[in-house]
Protein backbone atom coordinates (compact mmCIF):
# COMPACT_ATOMS: atom_id res chain seq x y z
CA UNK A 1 103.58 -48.75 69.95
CA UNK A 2 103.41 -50.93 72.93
CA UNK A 3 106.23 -53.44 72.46
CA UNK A 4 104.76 -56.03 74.87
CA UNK A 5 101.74 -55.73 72.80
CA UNK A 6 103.91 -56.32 69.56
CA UNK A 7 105.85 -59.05 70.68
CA UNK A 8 102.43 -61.08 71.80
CA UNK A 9 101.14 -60.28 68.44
CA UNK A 10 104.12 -61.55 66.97
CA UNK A 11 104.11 -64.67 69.31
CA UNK A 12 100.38 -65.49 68.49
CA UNK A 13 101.33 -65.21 65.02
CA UNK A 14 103.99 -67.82 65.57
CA UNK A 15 101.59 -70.06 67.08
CA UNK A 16 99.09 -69.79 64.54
CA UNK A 17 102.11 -71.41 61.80
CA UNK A 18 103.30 -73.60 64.55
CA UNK A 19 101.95 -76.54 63.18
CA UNK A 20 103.67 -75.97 59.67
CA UNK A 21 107.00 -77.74 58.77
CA UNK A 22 109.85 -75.22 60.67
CA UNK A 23 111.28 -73.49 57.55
CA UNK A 24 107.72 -73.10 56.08
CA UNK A 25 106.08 -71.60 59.45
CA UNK A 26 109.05 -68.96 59.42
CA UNK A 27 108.40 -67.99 56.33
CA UNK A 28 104.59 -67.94 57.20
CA UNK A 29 105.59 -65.53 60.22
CA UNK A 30 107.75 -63.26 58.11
CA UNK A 31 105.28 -63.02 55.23
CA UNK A 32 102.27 -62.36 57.78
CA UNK A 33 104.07 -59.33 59.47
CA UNK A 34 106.13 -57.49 55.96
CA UNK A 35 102.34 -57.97 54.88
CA UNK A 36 100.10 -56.35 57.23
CA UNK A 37 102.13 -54.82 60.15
CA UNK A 38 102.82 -50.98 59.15
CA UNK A 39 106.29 -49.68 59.57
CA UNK A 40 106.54 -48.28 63.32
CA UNK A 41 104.71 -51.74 64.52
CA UNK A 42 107.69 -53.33 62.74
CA UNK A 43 110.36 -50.97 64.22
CA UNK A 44 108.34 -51.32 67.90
CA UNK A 45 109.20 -54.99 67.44
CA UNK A 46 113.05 -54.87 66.11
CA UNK A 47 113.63 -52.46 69.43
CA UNK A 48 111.62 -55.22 71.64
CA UNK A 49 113.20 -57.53 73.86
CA UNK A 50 114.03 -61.08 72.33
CA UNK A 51 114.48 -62.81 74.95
CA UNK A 52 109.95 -62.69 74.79
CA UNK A 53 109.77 -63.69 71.31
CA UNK A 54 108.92 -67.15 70.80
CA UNK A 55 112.05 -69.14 69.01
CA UNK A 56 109.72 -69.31 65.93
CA UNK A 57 108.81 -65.44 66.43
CA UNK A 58 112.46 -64.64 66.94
CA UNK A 59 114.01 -66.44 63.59
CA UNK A 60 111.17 -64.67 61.62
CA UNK A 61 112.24 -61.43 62.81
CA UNK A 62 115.69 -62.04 62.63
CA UNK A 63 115.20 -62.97 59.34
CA UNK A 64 112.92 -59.55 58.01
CA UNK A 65 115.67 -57.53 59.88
CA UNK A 66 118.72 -59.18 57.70
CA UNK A 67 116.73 -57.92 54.56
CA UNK A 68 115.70 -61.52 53.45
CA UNK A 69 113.21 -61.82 50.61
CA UNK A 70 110.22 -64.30 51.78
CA UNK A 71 107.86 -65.64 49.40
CA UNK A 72 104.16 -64.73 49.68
CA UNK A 73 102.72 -67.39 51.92
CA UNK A 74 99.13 -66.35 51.02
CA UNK A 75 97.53 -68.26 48.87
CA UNK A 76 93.90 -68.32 49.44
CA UNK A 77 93.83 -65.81 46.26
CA UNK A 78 95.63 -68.37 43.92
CA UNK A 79 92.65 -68.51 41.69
CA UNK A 80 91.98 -71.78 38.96
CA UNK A 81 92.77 -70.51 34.64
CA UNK A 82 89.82 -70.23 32.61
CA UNK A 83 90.68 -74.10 31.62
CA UNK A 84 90.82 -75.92 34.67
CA UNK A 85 88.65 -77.29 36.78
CA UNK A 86 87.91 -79.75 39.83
CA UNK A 87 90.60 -78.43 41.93
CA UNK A 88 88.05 -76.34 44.42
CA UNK A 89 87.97 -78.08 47.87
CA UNK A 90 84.00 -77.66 46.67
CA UNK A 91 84.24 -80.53 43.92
């Protein structure tokens, strides 16, 4: 894979969580790319230059490299129980 390629992915990625608190959007980024980048788009971007990577782009990669476990940051699927209600951005 193209690593320049990767690395703007990554970076748009980073931009996209930007917004979120630091520790959250890091997360956000790592989550985002164990979740839907396939394995040689991940090793394109461990073997890419750093010095490209966004600081928010970097930590999250540094971070999936170590091993670290990040918690599923999707949660548009969190569905309510059978019991509850009025907590849909709809009521």
């Amino acid at each position: 894979m193209d690593e320049t390629k990767l690395v703007r992915m990554a970076n748009d990625i980073a931009r996209n969580f930007a917004a979120q608190r630091h520790e959250d959007a890091v997360a956000a980024v790592a989550d985002h790319i164990t979740m839907f980048w396939e394995p040689r788009m991940k090793a394109g971007l461990y073997a890419a230059d750093r010095k490209a990577l966004l600081p928010l782009a970097a930590e999250a990669v540094a971070l999936l490299e170590r091993g670290a476990k990040v918690p599923s940051q999707t949660r548009a699927t969190r569905f309510n129980a059978a019991d509850e209600s009025h907590r849909s951005d709809g009521a």
